[in-house]
N, C-alpha and C. Protein backbone atom coordinates (compact mmCIF):
# COMPACT_ATOMS: atom_id res chain seq x y z
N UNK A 1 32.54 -31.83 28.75
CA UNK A 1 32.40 -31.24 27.43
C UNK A 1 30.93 -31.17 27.02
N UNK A 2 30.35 -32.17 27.12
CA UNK A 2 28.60 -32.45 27.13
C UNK A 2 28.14 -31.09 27.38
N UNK A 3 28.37 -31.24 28.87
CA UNK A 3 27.83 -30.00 30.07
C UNK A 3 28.07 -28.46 29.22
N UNK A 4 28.91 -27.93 28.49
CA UNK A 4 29.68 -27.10 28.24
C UNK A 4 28.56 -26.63 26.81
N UNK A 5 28.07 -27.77 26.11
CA UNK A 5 27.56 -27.64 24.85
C UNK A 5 26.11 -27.21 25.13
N UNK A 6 25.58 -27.89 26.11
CA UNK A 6 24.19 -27.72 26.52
C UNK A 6 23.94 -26.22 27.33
N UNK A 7 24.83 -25.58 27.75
CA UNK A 7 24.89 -24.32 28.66
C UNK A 7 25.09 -23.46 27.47
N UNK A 8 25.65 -23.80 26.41
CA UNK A 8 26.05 -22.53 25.26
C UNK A 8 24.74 -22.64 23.94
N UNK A 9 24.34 -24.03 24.55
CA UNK A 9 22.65 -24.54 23.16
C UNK A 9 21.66 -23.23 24.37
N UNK A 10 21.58 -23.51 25.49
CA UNK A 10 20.70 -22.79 26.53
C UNK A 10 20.89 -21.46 26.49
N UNK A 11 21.65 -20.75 26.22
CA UNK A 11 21.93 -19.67 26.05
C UNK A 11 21.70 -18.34 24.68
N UNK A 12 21.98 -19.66 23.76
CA UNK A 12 21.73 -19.37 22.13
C UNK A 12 20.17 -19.47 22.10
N UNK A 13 19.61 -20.10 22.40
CA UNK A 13 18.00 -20.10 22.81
C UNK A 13 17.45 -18.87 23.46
N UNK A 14 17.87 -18.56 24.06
CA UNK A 14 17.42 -17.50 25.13
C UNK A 14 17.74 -16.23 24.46
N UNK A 15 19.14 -16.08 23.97
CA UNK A 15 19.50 -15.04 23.00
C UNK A 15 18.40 -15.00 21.52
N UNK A 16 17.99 -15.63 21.52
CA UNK A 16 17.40 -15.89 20.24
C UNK A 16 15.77 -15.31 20.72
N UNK A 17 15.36 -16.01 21.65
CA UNK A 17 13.97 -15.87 22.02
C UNK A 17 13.88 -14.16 22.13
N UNK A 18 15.11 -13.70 23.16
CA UNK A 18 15.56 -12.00 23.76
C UNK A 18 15.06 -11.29 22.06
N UNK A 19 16.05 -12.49 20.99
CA UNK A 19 15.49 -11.44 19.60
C UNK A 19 13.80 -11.63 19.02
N UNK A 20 13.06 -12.50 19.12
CA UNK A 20 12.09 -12.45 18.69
C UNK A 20 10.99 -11.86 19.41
N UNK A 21 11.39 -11.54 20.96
CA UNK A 21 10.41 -11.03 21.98
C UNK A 21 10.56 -9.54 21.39
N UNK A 22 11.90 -9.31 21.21
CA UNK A 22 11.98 -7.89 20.86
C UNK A 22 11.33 -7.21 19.33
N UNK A 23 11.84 -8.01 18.27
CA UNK A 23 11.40 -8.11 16.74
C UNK A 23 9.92 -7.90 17.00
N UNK A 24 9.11 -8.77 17.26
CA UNK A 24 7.61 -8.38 17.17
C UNK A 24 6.76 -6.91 17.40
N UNK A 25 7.26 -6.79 18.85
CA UNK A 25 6.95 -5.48 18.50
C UNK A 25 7.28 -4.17 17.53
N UNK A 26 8.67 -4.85 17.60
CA UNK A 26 9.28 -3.95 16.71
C UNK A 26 8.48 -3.36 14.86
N UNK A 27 7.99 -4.83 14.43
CA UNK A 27 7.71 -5.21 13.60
C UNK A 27 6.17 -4.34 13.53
N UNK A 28 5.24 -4.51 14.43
CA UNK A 28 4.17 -3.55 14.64
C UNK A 28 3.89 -2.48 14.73
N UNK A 29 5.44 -1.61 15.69
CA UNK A 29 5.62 0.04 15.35
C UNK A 29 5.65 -0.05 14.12
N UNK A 30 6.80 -0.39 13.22
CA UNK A 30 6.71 -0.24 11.80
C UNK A 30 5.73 -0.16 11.05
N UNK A 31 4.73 -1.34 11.06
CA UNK A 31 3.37 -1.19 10.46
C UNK A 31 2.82 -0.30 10.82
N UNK A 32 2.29 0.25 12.00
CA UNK A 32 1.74 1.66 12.45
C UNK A 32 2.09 2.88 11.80
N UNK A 33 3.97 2.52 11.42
CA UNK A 33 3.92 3.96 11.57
C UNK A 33 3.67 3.77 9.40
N UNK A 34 4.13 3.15 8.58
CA UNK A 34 3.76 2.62 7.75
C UNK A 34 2.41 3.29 7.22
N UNK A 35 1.45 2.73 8.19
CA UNK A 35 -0.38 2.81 7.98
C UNK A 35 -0.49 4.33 8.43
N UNK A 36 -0.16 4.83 9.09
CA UNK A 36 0.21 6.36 9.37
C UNK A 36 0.30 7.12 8.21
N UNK A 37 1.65 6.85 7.59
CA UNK A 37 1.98 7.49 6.23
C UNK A 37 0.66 7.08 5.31
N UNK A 38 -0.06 5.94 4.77
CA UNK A 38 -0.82 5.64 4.43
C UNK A 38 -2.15 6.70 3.93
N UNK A 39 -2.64 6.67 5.28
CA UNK A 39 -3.75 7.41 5.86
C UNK A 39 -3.46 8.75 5.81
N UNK A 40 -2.13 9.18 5.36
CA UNK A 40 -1.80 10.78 4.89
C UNK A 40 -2.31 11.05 3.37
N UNK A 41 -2.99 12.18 2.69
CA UNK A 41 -3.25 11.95 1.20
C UNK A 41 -1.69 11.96 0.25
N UNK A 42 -1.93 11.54 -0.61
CA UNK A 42 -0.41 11.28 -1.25
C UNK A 42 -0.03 12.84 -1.73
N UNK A 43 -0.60 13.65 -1.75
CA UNK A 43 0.14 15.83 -2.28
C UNK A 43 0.95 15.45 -0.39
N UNK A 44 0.75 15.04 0.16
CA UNK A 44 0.81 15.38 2.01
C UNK A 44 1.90 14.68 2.35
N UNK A 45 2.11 13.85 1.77
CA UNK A 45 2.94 12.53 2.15
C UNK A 45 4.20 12.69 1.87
N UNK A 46 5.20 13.17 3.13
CA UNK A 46 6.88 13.39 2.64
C UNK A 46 7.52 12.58 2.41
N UNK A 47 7.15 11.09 2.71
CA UNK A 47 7.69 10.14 2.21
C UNK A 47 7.11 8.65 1.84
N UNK A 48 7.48 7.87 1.07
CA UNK A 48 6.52 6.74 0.85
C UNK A 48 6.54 5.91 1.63
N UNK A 49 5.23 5.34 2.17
CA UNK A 49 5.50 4.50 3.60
C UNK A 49 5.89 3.30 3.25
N UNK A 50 6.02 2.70 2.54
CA UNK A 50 7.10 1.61 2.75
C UNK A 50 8.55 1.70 2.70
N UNK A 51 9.19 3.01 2.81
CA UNK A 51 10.63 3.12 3.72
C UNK A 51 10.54 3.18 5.02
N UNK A 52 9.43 3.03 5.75
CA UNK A 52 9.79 2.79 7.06
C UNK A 52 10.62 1.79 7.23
N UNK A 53 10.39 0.43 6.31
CA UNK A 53 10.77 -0.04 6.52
C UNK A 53 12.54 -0.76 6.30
N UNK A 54 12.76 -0.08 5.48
CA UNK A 54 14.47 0.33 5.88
C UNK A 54 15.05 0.57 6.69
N UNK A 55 14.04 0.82 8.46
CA UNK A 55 14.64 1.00 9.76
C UNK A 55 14.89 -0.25 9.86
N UNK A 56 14.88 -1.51 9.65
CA UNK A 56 15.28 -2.63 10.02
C UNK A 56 16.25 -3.15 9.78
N UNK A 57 17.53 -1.95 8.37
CA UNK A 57 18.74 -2.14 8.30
C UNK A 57 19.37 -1.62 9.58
N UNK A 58 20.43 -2.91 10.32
CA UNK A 58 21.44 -2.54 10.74
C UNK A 58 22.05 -1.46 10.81
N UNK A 59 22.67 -0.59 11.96
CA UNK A 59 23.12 0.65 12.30
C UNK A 59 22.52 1.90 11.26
N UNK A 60 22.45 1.80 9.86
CA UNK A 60 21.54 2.59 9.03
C UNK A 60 20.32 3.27 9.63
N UNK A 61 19.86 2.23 10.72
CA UNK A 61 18.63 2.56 11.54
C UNK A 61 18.89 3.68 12.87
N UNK A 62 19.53 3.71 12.93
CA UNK A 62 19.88 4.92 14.19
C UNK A 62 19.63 6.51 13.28
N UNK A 63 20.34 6.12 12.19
CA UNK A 63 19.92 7.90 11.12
C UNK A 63 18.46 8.03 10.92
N UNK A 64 18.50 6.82 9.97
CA UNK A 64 17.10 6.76 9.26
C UNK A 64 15.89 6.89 10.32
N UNK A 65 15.97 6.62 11.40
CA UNK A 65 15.19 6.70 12.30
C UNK A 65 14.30 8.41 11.94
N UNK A 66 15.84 8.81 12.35
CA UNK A 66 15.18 10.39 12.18
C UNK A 66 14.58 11.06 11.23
N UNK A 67 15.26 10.46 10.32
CA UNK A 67 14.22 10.91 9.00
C UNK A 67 12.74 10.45 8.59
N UNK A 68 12.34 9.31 9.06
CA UNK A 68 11.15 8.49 9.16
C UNK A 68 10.50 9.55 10.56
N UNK A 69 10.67 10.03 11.13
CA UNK A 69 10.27 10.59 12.43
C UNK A 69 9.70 12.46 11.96
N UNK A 70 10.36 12.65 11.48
CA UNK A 70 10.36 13.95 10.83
C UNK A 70 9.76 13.90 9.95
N UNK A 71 9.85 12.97 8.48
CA UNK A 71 8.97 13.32 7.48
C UNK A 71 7.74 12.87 7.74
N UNK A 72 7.17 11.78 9.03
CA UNK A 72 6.10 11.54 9.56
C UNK A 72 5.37 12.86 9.82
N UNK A 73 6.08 13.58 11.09
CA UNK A 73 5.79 14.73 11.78
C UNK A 73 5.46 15.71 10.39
N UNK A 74 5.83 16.14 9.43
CA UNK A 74 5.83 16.94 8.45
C UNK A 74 4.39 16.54 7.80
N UNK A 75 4.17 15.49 7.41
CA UNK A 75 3.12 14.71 6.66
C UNK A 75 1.55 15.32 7.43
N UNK A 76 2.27 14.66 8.67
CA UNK A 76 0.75 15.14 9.71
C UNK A 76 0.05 16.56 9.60
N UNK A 77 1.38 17.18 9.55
CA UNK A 77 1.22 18.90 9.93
C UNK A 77 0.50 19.38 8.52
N UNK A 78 1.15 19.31 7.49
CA UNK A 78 0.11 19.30 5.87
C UNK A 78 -1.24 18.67 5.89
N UNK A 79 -1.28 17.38 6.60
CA UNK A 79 -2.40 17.05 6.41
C UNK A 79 -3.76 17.32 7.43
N UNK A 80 -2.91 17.89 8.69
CA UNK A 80 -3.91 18.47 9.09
C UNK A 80 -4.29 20.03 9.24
N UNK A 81 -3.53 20.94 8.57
CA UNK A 81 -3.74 21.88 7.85
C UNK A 81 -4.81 21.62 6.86
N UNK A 82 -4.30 20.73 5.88
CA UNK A 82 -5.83 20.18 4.90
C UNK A 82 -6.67 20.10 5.41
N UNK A 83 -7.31 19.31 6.67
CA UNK A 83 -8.03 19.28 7.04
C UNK A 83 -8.84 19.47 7.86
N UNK A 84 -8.11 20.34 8.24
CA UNK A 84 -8.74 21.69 9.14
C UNK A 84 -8.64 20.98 10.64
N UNK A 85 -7.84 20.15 11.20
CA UNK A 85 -7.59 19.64 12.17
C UNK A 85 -6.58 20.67 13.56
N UNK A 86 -6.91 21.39 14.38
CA UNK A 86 -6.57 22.01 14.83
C UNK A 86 -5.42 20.93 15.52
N UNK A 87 -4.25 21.47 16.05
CA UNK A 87 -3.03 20.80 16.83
C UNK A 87 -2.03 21.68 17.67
N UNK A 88 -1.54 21.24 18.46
CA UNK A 88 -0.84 22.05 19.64
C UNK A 88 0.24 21.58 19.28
N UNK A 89 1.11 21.33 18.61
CA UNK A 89 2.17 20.90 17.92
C UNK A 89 2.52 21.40 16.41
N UNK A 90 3.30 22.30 15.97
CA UNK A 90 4.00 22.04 14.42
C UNK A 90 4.32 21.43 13.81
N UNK A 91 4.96 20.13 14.29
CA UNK A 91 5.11 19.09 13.74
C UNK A 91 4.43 18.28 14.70
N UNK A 92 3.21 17.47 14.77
CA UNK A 92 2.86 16.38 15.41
C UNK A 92 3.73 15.29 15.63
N UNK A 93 3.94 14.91 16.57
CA UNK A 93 4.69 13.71 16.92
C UNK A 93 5.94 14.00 16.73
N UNK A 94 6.36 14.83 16.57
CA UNK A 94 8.31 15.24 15.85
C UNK A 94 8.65 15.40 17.26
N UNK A 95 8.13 15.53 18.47
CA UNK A 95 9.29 16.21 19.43
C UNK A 95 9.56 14.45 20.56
N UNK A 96 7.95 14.07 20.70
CA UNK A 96 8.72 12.72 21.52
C UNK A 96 9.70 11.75 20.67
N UNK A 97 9.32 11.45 18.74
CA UNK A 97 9.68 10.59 18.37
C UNK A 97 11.52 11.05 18.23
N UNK A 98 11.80 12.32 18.19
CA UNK A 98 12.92 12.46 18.23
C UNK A 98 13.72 12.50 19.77
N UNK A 99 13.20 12.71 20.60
CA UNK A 99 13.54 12.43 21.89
C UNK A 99 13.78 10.87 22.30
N UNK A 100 12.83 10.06 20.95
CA UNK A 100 12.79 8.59 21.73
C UNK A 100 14.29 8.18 20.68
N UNK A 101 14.54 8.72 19.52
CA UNK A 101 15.88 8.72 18.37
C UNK A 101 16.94 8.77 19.40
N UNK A 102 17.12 10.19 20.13
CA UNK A 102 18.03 10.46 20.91
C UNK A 102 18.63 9.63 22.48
N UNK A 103 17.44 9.50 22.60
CA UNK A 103 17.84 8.28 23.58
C UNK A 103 17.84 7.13 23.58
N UNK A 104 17.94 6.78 22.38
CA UNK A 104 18.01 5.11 21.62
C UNK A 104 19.91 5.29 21.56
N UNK A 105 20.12 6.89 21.29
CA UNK A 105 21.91 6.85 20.86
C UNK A 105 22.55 6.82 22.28
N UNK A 106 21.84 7.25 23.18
CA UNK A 106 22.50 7.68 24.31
C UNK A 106 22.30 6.45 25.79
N UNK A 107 21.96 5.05 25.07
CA UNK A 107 21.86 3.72 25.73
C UNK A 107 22.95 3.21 25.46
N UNK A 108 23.92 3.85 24.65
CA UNK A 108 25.17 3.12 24.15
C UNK A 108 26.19 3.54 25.30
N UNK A 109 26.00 4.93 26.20
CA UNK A 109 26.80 5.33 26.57
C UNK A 109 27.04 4.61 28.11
N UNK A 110 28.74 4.45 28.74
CA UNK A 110 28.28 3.18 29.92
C UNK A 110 27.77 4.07 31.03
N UNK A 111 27.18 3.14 31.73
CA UNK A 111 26.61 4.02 33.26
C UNK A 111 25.11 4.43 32.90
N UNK A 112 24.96 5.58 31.91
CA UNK A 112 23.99 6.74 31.64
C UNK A 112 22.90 5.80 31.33
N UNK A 113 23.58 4.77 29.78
CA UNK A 113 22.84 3.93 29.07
C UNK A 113 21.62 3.09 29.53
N UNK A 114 21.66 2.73 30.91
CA UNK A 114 20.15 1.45 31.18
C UNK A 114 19.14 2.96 31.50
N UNK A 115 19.27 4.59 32.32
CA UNK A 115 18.80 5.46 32.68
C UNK A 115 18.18 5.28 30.82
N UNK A 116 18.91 6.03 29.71
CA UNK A 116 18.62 6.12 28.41
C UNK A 116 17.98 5.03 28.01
N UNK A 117 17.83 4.06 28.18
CA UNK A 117 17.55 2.72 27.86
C UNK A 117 15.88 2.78 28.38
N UNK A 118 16.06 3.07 29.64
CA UNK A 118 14.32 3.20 30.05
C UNK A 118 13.63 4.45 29.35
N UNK A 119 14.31 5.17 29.73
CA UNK A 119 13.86 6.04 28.72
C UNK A 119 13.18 6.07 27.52
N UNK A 120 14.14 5.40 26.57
CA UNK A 120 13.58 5.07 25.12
C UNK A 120 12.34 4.43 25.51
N UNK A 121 12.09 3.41 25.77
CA UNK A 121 11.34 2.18 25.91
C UNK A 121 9.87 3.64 26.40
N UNK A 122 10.18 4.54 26.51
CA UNK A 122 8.58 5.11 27.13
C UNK A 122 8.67 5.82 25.99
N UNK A 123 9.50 7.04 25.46
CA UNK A 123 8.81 7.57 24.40
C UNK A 123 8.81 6.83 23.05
N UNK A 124 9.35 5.38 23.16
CA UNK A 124 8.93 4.75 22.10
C UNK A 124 7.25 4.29 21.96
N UNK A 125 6.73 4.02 23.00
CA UNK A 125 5.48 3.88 23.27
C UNK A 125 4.83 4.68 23.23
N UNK A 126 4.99 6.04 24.04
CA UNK A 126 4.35 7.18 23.68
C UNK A 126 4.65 7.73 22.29
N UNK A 127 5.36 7.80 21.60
CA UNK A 127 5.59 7.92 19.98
C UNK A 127 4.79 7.18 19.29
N UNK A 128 4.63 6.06 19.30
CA UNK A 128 3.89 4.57 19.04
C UNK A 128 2.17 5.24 19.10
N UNK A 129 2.00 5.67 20.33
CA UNK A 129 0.39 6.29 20.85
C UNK A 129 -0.14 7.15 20.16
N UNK A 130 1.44 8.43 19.92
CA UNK A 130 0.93 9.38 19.68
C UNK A 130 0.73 9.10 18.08
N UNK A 131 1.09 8.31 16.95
CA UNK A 131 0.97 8.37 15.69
C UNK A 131 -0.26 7.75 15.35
N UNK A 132 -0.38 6.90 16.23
CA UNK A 132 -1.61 6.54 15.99
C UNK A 132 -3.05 6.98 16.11
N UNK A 133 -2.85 7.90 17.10
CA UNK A 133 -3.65 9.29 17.22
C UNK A 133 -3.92 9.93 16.21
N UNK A 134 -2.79 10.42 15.79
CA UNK A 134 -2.96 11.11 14.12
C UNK A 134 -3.33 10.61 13.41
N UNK A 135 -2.93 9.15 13.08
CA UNK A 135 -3.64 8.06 11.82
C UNK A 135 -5.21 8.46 12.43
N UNK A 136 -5.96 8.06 13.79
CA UNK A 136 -7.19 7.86 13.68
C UNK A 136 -7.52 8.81 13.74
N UNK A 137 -7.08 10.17 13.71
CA UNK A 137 -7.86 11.45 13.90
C UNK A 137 -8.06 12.00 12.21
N UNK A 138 -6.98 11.64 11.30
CA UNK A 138 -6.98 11.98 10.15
C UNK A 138 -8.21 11.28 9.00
N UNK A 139 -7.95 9.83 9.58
CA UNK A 139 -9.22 8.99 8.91
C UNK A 139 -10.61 9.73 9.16
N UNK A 140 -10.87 10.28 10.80
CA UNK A 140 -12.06 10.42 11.24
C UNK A 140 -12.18 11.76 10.07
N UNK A 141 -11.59 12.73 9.75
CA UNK A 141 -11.94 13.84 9.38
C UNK A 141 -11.15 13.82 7.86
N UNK A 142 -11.66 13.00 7.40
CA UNK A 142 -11.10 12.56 5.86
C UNK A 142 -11.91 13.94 5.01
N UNK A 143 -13.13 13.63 5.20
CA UNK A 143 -14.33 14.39 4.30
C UNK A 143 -14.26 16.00 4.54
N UNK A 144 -13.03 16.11 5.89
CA UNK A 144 -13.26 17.72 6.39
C UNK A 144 -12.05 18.74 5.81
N UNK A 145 -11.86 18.18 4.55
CA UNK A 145 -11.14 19.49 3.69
C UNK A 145 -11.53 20.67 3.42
N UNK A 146 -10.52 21.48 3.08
CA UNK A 146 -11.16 22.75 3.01
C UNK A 146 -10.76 22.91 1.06
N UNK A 147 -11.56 23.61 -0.06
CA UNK A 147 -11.06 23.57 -0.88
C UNK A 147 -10.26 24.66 -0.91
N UNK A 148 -8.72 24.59 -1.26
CA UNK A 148 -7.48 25.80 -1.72
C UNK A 148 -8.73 27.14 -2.38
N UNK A 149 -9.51 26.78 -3.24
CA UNK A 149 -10.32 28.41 -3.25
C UNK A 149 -10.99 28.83 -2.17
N UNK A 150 -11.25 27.90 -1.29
CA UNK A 150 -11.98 28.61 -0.53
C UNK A 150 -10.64 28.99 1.14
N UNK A 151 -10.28 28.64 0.92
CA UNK A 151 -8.56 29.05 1.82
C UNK A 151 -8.14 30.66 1.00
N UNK A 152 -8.10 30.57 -0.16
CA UNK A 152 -7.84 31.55 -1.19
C UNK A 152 -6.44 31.54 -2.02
N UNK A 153 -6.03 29.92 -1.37
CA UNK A 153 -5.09 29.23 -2.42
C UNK A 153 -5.25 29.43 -3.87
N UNK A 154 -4.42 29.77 -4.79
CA UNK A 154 -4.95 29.82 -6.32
C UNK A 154 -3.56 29.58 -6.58
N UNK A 155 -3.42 28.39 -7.90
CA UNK A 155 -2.49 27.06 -8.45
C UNK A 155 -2.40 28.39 -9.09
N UNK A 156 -1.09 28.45 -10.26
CA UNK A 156 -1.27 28.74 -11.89
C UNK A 156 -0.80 28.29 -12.51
């Protein structure tokens, strides 16, 4: 019985550690992508960056994912329109981070899932790379707006 308690304490440990090895990083995309939204000007900003962090609700996080991914990608694209930041993308970052969404759903499935599983794990990183790209490319060219009159924007 001893034996029995110590193999299921050894296990709960390990399960536990499996969650905090994983959480950390986890915890750092978030901030990135967070400081991302940040570093967008607030007219630019589709959403307020502290709902990223609502991806850390339970199953909620498989949707919300996408929407944090998209209104990211949206944010970028305004703001580097503002700032005269040329890009080979319409939405910056919208096509891996939703590719890395899609194959986060498709790790559930049996067989396919560890293939989907590696998967994620790269365009989560490359998603991860690529936002941060944008954060430091947007900071670098803060001062390089164009003013709406001189675009030939006119408010009324």
């Amino acid at each position: 019985m001893y034996e029995s308690y110590e193999n299921y304490t050894g296990s709960a440990l390990i399960v536990l550690l499996m969650l905090v090895l994983l959480l950390i990083p986890t915890i750092f995309y978030f901030l990135s992508l967070q400081r991302a939204l940040e570093a967008v000007c607030d007219e630019n900003r589709q959403m307020p960056p502290g709902q990223v962090w609502l991806s850390l609700i339970p199953l909620f996080n498989f949707i919300w994912m996408f929407f944090v991914v998209n209104k990211i990608a949206e944010s970028f694209a305004l703001e580097c329109y503002r700032l005269n930041i040329p890009t080979t993308e319409m939405k910056p970052s919208q096509g891996i981070g939703n590719a890395k969404n899609i194959l986060r759903l498709c790790s559930f499935i049996p067989v396919l899932g560890l293939l989907a599983t590696l998967g994620f794990v790269v365009c989560w990183i490359l998603h991860w790379i690529k936002v941060n790209e944008y954060r430091k490319l947007i900071i670098a060219n803060r001062d390089n707006f164009t003013l709406d009159a001189e675009r030939g924007v006119f408010h009324q």
